[in-house]
PDB file of N, CA and C in Angstrom:
ATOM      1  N   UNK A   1      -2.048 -31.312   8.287  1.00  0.00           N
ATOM      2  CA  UNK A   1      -2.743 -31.030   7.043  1.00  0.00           C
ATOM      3  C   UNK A   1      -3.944 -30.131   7.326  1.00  0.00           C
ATOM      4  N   UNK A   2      -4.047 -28.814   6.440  1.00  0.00           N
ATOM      5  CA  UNK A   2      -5.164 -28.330   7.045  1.00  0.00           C
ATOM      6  C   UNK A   2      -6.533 -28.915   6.270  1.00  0.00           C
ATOM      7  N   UNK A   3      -7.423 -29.166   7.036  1.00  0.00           N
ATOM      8  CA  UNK A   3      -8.866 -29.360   6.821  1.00  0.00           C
ATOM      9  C   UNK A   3     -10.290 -28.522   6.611  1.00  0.00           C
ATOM     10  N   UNK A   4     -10.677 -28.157   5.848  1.00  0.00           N
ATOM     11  CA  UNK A   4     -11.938 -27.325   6.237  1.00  0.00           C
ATOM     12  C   UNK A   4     -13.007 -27.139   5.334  1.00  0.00           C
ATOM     13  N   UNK A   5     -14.231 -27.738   5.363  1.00  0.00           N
ATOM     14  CA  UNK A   5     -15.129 -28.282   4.195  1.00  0.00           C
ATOM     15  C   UNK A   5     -15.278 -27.128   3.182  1.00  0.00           C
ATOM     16  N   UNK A   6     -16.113 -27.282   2.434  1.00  0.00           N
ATOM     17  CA  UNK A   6     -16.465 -26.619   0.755  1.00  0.00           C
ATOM     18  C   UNK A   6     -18.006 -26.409   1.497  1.00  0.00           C
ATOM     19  N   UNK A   7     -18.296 -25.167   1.285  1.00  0.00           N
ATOM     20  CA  UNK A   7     -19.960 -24.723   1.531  1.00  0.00           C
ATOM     21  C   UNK A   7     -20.476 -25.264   0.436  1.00  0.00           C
ATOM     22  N   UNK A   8     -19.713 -25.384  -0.556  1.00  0.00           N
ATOM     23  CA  UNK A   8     -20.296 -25.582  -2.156  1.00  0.00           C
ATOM     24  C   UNK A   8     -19.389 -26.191  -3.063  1.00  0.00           C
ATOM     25  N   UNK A   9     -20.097 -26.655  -3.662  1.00  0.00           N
ATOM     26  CA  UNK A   9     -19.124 -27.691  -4.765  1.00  0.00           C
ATOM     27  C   UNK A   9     -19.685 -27.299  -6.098  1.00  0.00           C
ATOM     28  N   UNK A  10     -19.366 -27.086  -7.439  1.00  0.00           N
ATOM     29  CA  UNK A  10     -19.751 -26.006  -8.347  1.00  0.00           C
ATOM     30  C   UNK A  10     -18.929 -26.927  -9.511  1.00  0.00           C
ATOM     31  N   UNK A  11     -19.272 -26.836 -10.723  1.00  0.00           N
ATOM     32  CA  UNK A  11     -18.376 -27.189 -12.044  1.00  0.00           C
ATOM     33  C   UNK A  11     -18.264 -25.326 -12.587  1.00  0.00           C
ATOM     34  N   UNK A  12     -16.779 -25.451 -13.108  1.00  0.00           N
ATOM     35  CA  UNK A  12     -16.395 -23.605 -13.442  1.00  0.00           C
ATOM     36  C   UNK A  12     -17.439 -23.868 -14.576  1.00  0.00           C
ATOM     37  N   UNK A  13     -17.761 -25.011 -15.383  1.00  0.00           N
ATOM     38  CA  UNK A  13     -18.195 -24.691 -16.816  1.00  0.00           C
ATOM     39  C   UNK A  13     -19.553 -25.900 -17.048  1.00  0.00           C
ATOM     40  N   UNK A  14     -20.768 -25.039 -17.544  1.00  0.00           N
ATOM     41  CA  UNK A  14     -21.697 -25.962 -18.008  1.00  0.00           C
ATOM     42  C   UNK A  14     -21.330 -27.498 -18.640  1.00  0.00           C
ATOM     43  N   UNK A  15     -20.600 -27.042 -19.734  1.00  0.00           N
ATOM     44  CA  UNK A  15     -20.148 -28.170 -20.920  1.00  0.00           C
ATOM     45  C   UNK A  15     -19.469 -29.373 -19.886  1.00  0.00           C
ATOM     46  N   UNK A  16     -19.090 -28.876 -18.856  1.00  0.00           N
ATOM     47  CA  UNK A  16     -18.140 -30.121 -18.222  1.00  0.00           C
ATOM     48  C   UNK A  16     -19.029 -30.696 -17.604  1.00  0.00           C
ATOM     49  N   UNK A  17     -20.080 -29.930 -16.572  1.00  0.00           N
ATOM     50  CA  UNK A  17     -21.474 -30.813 -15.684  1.00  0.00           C
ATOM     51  C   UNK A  17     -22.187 -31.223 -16.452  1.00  0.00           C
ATOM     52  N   UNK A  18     -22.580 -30.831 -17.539  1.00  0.00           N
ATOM     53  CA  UNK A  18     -23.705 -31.566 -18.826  1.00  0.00           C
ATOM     54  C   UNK A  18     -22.599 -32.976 -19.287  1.00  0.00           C
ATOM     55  N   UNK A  19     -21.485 -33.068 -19.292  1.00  0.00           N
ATOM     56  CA  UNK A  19     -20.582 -33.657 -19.824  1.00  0.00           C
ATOM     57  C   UNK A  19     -20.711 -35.195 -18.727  1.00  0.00           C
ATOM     58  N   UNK A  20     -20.470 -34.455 -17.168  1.00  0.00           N
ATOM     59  CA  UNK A  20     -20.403 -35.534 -15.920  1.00  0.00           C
ATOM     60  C   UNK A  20     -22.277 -36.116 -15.626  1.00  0.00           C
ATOM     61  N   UNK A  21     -22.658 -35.248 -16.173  1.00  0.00           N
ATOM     62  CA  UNK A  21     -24.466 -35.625 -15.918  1.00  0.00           C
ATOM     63  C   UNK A  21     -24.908 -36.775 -16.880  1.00  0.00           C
ATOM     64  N   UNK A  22     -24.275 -36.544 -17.872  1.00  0.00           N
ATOM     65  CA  UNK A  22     -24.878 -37.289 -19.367  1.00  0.00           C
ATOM     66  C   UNK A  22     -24.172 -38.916 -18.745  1.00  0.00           C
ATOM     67  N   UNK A  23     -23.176 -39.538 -18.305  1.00  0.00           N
ATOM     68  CA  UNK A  23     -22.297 -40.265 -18.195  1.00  0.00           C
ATOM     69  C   UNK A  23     -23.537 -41.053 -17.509  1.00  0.00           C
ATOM     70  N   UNK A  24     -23.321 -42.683 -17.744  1.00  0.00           N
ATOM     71  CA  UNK A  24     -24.504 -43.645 -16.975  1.00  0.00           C
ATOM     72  C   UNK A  24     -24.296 -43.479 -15.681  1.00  0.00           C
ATOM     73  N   UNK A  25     -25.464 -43.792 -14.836  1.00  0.00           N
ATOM     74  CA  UNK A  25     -25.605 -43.757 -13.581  1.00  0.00           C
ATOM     75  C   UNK A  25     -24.598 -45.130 -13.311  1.00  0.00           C
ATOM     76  N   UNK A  26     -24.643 -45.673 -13.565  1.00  0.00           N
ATOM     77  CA  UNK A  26     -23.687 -46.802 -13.595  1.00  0.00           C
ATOM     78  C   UNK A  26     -21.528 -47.119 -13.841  1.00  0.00           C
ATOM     79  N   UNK A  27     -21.949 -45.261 -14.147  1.00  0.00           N
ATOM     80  CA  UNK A  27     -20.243 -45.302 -14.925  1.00  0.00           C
ATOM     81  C   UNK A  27     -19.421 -45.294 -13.536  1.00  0.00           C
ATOM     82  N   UNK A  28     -18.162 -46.072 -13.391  1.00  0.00           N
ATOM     83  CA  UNK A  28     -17.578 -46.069 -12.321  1.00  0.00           C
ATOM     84  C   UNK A  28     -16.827 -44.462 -12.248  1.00  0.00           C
ATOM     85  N   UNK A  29     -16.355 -43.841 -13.196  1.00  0.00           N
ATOM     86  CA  UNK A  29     -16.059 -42.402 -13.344  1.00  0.00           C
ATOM     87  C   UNK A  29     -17.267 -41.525 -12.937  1.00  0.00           C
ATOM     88  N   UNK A  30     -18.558 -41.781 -12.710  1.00  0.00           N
ATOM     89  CA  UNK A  30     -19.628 -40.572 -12.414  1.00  0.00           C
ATOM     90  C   UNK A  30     -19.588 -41.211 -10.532  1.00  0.00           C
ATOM     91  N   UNK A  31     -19.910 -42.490 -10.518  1.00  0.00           N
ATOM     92  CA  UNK A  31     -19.546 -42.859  -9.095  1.00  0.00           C
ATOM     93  C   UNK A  31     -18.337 -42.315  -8.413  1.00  0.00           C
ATOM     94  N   UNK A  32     -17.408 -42.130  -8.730  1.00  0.00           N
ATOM     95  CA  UNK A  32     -16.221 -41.479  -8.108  1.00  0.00           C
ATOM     96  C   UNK A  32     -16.398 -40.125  -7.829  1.00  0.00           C
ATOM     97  N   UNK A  33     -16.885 -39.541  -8.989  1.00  0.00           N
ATOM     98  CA  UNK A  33     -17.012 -38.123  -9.221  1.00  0.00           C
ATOM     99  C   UNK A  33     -17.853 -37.397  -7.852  1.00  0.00           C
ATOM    100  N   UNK A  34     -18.761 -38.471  -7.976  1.00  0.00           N
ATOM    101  CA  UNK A  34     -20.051 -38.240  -6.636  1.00  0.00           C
ATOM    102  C   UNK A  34     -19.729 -38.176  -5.182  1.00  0.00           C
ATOM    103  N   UNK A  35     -18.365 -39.353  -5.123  1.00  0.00           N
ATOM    104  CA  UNK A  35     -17.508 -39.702  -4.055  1.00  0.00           C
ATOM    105  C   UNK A  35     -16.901 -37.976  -4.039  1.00  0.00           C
ATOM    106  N   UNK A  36     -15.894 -37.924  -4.572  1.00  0.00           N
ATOM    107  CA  UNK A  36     -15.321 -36.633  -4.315  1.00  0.00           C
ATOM    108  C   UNK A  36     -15.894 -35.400  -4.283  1.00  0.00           C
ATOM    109  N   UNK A  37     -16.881 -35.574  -4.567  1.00  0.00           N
ATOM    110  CA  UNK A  37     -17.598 -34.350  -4.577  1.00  0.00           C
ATOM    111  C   UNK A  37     -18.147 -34.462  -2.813  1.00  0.00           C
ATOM    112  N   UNK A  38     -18.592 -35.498  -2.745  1.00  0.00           N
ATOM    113  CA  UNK A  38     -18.418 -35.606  -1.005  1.00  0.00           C
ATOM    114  C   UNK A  38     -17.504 -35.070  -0.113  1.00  0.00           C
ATOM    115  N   UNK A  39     -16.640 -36.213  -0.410  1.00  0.00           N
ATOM    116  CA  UNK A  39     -15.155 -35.505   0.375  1.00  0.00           C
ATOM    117  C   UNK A  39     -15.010 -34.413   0.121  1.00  0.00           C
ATOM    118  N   UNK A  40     -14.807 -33.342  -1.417  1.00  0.00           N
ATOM    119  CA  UNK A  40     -14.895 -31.977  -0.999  1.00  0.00           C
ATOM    120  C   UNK A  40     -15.463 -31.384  -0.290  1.00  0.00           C
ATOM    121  N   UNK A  41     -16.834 -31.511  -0.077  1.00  0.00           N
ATOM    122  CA  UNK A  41     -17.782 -31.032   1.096  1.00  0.00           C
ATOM    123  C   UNK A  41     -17.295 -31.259   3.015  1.00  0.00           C
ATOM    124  N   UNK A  42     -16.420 -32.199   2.331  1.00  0.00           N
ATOM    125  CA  UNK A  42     -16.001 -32.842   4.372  1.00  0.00           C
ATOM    126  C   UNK A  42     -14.715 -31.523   4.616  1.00  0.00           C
ATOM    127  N   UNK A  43     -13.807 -31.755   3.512  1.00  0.00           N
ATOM    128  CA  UNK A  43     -12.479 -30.773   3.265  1.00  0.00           C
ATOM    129  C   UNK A  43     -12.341 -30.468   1.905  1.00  0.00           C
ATOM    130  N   UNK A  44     -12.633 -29.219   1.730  1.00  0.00           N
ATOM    131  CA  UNK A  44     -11.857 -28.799   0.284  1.00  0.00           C
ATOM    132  C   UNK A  44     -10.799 -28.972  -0.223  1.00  0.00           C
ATOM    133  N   UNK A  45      -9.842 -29.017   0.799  1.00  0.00           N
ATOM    134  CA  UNK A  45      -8.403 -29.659   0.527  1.00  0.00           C
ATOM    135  C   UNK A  45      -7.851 -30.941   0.221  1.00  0.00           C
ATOM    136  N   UNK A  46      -8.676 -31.953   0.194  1.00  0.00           N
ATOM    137  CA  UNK A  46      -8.615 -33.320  -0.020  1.00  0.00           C
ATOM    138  C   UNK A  46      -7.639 -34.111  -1.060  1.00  0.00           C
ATOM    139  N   UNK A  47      -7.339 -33.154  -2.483  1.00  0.00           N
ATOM    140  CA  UNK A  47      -6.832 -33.394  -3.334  1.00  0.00           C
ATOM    141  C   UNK A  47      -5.360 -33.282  -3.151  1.00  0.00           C
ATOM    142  N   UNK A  48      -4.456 -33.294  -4.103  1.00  0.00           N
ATOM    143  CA  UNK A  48      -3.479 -33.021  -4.091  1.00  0.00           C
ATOM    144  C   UNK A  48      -2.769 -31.806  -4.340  1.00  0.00           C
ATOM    145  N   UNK A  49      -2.383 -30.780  -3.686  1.00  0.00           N
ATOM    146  CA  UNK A  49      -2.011 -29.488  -4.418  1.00  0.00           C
ATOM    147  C   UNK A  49      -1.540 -29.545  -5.391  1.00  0.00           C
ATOM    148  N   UNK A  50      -1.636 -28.501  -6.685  1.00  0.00           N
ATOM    149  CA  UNK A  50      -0.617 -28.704  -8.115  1.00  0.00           C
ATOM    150  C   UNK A  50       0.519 -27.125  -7.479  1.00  0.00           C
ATOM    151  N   UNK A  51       1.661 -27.624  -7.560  1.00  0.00           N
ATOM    152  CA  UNK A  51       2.394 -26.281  -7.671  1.00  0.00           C
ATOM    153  C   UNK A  51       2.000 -24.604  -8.700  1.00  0.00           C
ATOM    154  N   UNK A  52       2.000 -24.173  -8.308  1.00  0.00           N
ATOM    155  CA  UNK A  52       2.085 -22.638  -8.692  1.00  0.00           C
ATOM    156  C   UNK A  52       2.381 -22.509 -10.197  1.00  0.00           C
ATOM    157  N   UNK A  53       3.505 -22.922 -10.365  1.00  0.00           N
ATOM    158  CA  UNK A  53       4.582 -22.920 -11.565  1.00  0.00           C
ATOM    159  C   UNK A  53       3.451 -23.985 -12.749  1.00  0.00           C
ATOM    160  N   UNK A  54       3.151 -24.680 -12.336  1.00  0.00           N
ATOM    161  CA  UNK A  54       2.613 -25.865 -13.377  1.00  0.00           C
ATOM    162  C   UNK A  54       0.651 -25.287 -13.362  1.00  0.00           C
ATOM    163  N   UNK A  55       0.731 -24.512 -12.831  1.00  0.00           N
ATOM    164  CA  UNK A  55      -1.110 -24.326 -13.491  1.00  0.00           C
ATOM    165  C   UNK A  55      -0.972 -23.688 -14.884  1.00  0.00           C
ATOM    166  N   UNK A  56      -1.537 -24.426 -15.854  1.00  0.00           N
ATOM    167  CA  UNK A  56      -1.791 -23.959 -17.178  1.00  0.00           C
ATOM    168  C   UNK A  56      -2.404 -22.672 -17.279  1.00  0.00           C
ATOM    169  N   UNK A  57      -1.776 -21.903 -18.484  1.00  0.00           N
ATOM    170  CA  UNK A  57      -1.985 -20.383 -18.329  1.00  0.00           C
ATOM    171  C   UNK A  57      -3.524 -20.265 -18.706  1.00  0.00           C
ATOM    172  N   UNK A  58      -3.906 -21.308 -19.759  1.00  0.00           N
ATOM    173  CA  UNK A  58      -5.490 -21.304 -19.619  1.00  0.00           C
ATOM    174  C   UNK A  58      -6.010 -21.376 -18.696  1.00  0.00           C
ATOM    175  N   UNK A  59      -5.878 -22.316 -17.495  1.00  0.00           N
ATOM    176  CA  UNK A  59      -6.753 -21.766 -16.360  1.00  0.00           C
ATOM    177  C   UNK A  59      -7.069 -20.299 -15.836  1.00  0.00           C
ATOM    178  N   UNK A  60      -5.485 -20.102 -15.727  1.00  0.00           N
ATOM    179  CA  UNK A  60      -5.421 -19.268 -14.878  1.00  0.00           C
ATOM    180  C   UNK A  60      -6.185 -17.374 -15.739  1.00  0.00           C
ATOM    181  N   UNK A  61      -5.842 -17.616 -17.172  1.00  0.00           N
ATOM    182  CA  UNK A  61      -6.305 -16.520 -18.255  1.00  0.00           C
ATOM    183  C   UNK A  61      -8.579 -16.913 -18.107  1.00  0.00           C
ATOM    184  N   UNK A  62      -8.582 -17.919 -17.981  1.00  0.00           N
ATOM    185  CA  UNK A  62     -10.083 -18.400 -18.009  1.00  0.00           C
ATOM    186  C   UNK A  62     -10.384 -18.157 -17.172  1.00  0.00           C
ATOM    187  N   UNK A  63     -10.121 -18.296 -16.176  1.00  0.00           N
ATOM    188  CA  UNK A  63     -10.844 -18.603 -14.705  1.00  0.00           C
ATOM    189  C   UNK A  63     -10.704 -18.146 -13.373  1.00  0.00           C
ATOM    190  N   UNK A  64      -9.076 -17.908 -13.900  1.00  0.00           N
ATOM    191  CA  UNK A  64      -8.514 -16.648 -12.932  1.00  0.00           C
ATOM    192  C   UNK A  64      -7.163 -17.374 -12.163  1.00  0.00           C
ATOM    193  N   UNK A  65      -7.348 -18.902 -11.867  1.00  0.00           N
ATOM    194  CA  UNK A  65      -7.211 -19.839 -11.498  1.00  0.00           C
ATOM    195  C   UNK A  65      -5.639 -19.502 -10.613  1.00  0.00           C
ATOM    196  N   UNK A  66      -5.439 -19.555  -8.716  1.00  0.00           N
ATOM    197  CA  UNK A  66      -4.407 -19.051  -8.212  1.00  0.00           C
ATOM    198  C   UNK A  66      -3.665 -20.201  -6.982  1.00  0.00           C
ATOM    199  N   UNK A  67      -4.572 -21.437  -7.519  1.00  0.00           N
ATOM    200  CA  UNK A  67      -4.705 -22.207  -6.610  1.00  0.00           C
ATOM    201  C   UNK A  67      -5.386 -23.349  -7.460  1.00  0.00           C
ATOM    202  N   UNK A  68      -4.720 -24.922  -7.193  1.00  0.00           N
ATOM    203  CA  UNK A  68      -5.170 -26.168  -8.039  1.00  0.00           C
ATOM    204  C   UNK A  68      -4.884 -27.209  -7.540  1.00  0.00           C
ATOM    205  N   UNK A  69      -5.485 -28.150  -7.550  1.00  0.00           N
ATOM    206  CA  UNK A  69      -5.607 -29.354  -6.801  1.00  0.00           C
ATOM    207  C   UNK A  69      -6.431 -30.715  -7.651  1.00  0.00           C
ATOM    208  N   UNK A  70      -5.695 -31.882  -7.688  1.00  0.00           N
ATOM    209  CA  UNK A  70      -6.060 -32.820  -8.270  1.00  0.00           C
ATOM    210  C   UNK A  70      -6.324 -34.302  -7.369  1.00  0.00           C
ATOM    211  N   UNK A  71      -7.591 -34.937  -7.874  1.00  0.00           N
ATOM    212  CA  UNK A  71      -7.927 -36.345  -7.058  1.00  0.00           C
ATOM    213  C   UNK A  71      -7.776 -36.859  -7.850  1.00  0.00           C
ATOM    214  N   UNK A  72      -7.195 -38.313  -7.419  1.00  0.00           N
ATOM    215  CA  UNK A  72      -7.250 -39.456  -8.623  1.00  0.00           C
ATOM    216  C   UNK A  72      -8.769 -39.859  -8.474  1.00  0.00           C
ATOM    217  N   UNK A  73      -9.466 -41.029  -9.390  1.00  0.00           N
ATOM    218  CA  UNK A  73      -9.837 -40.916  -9.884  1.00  0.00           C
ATOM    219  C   UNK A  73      -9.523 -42.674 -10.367  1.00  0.00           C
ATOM    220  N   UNK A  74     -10.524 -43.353 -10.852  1.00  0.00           N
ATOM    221  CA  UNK A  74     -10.531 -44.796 -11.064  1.00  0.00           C
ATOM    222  C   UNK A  74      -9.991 -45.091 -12.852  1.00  0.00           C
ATOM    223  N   UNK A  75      -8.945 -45.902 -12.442  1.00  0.00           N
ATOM    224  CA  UNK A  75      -8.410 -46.570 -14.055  1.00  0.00           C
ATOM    225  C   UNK A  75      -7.299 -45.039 -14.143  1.00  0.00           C
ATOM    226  N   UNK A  76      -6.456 -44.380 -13.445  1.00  0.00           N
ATOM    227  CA  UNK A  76      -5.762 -43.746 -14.087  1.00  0.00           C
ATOM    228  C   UNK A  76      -6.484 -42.118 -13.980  1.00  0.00           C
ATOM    229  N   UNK A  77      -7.768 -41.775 -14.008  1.00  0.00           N
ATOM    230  CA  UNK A  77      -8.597 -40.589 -14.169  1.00  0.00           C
ATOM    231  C   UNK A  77      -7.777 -39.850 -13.556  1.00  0.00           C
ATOM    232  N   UNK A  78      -8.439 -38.384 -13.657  1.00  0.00           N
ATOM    233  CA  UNK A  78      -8.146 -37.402 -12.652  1.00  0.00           C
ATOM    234  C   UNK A  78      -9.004 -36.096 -12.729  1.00  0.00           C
ATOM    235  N   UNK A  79      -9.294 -35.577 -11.735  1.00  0.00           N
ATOM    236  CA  UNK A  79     -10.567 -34.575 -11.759  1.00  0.00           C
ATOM    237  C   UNK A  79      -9.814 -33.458 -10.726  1.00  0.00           C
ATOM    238  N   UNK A  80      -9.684 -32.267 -11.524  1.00  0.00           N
ATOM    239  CA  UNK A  80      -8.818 -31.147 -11.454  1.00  0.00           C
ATOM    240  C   UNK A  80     -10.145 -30.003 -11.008  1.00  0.00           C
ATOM    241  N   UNK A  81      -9.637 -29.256  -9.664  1.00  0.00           N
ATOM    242  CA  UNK A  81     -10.418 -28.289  -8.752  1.00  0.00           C
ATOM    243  C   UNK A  81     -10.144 -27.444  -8.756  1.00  0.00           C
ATOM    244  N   UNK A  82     -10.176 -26.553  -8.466  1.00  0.00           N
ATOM    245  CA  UNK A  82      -9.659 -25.051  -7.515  1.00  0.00           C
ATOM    246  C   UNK A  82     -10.351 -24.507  -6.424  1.00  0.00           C
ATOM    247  N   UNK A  83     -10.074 -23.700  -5.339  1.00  0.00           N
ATOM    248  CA  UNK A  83     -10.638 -23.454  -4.377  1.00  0.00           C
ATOM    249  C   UNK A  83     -10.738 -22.079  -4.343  1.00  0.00           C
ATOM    250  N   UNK A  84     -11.957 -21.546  -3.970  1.00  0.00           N
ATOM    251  CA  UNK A  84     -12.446 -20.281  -4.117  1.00  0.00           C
ATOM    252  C   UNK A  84     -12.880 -19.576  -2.561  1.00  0.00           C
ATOM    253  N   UNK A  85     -12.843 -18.322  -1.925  1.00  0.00           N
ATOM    254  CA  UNK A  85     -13.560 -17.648  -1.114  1.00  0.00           C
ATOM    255  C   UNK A  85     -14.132 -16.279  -1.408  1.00  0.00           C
ATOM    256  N   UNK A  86     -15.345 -16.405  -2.496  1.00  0.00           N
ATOM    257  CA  UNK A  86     -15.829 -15.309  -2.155  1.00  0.00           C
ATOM    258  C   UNK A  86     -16.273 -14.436  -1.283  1.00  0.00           C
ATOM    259  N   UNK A  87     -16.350 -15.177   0.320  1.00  0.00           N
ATOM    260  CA  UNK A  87     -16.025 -14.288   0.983  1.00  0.00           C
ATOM    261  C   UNK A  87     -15.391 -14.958   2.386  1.00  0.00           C
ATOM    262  N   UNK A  88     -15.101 -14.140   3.291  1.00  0.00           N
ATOM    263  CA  UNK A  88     -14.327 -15.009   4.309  1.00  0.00           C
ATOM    264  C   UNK A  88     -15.380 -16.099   5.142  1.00  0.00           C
ATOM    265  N   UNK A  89     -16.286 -15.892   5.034  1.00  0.00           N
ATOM    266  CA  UNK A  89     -16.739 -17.254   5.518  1.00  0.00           C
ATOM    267  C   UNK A  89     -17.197 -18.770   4.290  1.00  0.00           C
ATOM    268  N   UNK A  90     -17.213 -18.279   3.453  1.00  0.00           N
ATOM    269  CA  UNK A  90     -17.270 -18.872   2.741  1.00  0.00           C
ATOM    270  C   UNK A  90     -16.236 -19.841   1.917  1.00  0.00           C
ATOM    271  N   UNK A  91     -16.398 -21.268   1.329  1.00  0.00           N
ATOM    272  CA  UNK A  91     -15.444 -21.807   0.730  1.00  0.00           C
ATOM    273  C   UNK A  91     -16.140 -22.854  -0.262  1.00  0.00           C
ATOM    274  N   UNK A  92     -15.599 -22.241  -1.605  1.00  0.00           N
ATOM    275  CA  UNK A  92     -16.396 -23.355  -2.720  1.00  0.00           C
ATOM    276  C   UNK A  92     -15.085 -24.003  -3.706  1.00  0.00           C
ATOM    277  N   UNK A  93     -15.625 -25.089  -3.865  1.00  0.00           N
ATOM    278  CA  UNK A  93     -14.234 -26.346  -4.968  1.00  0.00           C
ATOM    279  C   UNK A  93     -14.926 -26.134  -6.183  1.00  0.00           C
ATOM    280  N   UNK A  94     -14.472 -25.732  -7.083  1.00  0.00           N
ATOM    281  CA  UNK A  94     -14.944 -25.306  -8.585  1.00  0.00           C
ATOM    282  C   UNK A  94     -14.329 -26.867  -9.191  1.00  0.00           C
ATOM    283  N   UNK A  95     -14.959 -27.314  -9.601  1.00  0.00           N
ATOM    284  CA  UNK A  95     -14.757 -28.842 -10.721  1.00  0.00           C
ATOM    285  C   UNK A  95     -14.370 -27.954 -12.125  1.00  0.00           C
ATOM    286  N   UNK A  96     -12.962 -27.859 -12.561  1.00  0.00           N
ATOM    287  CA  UNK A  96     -12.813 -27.771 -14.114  1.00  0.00           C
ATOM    288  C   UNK A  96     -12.975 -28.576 -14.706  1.00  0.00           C
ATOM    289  N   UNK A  97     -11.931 -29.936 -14.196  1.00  0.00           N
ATOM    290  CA  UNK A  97     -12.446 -30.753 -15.541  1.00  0.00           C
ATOM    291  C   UNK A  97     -12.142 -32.042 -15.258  1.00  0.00           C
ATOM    292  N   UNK A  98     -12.190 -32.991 -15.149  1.00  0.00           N
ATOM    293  CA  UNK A  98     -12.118 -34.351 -15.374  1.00  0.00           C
ATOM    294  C   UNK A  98     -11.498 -35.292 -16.656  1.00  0.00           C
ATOM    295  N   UNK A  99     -10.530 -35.970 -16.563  1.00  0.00           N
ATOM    296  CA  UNK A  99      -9.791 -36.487 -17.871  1.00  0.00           C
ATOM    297  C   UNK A  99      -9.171 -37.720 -17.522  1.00  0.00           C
ATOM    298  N   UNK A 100      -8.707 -38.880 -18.386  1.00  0.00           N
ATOM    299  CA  UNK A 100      -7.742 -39.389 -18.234  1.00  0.00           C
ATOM    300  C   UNK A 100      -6.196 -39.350 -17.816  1.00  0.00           C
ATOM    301  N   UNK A 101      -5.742 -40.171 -17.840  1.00  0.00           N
ATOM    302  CA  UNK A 101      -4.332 -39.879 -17.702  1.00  0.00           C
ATOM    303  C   UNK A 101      -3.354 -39.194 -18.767  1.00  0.00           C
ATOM    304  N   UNK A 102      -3.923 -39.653 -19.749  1.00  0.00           N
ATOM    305  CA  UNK A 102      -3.274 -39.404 -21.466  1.00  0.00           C
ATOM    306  C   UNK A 102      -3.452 -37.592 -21.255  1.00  0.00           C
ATOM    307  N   UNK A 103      -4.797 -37.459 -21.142  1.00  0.00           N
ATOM    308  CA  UNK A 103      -5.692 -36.180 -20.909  1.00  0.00           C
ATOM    309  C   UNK A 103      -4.600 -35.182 -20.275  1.00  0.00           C
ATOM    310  N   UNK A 104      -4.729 -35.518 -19.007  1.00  0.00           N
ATOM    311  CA  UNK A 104      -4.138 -34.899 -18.057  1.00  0.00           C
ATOM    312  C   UNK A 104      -2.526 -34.615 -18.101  1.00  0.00           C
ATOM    313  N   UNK A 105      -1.727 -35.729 -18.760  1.00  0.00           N
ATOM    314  CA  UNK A 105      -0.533 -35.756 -18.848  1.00  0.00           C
ATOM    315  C   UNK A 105       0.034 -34.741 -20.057  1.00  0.00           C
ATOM    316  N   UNK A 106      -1.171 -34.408 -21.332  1.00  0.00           N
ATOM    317  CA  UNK A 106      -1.536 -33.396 -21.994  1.00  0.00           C
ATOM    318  C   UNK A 106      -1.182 -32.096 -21.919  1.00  0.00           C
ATOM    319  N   UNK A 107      -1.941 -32.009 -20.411  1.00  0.00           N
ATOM    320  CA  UNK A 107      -3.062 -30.312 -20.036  1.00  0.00           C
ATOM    321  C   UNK A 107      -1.334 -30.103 -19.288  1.00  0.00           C
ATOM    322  N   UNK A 108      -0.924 -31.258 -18.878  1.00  0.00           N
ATOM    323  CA  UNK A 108       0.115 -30.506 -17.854  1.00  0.00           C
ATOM    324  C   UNK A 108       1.499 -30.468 -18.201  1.00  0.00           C
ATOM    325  N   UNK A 109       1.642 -31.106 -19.513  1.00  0.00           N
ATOM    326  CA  UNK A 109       2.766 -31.462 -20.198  1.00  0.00           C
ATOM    327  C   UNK A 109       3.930 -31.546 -19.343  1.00  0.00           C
ATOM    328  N   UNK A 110       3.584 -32.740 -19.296  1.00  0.00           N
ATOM    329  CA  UNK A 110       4.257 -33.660 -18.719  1.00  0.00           C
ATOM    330  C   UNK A 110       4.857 -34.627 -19.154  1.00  0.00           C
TER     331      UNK A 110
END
């Protein structure tokens, strides 16, 4: 499996970090969030790859999105990444978005 940390860990969109910020210090979903945001920092790769074929064309029309990866996430959650190199030494995990299962089973129609 390859391994190799995140210089940076980033949300693509305000509305989603104002969204994970607002949540109680107490929420077991902002505790997780904090967790993985760790582990991204150890390996960016941590998540699960999403195939090619299944990234929603909104990502990819929004964000550019060429590459996707999902962590579970407590009660069902799931908090959806992508991995970026703006330049070759560099490596950042962009946080899109965070959702349930219902959510997620949604975005990916499934």
């Amino acid at each position: 499996m390859f391994a190799k940390p995140a210089d940076e860990v980033i949300f693509a969109e305000k509305d989603v970090e104002n969204s994970f910020l607002s949540l109680p210090e107490n929420s077991e979903i902002k505790k997780a969030i904090y967790r993985v945001i760790d582990k991204l920092k150890e390996n960016a790769f941590c998540g699960k790859n999403i195939p090619k074929k299944q990234i929603p064309k909104e990502y990819i029309k929004k964000h550019g999105v060429d590459n996707l990866w999902w962590y579970p996430l407590p009660s069902g959650w799931r908090l959806i990444y992508f991995i970026v190199t703006p330049s070759n030494a560099e490596i950042l995990a962009v946080i899109l978005e965070y959702f349930n299962h219902n959510e997620y089973e949604r975005r990916f129609k499934y």
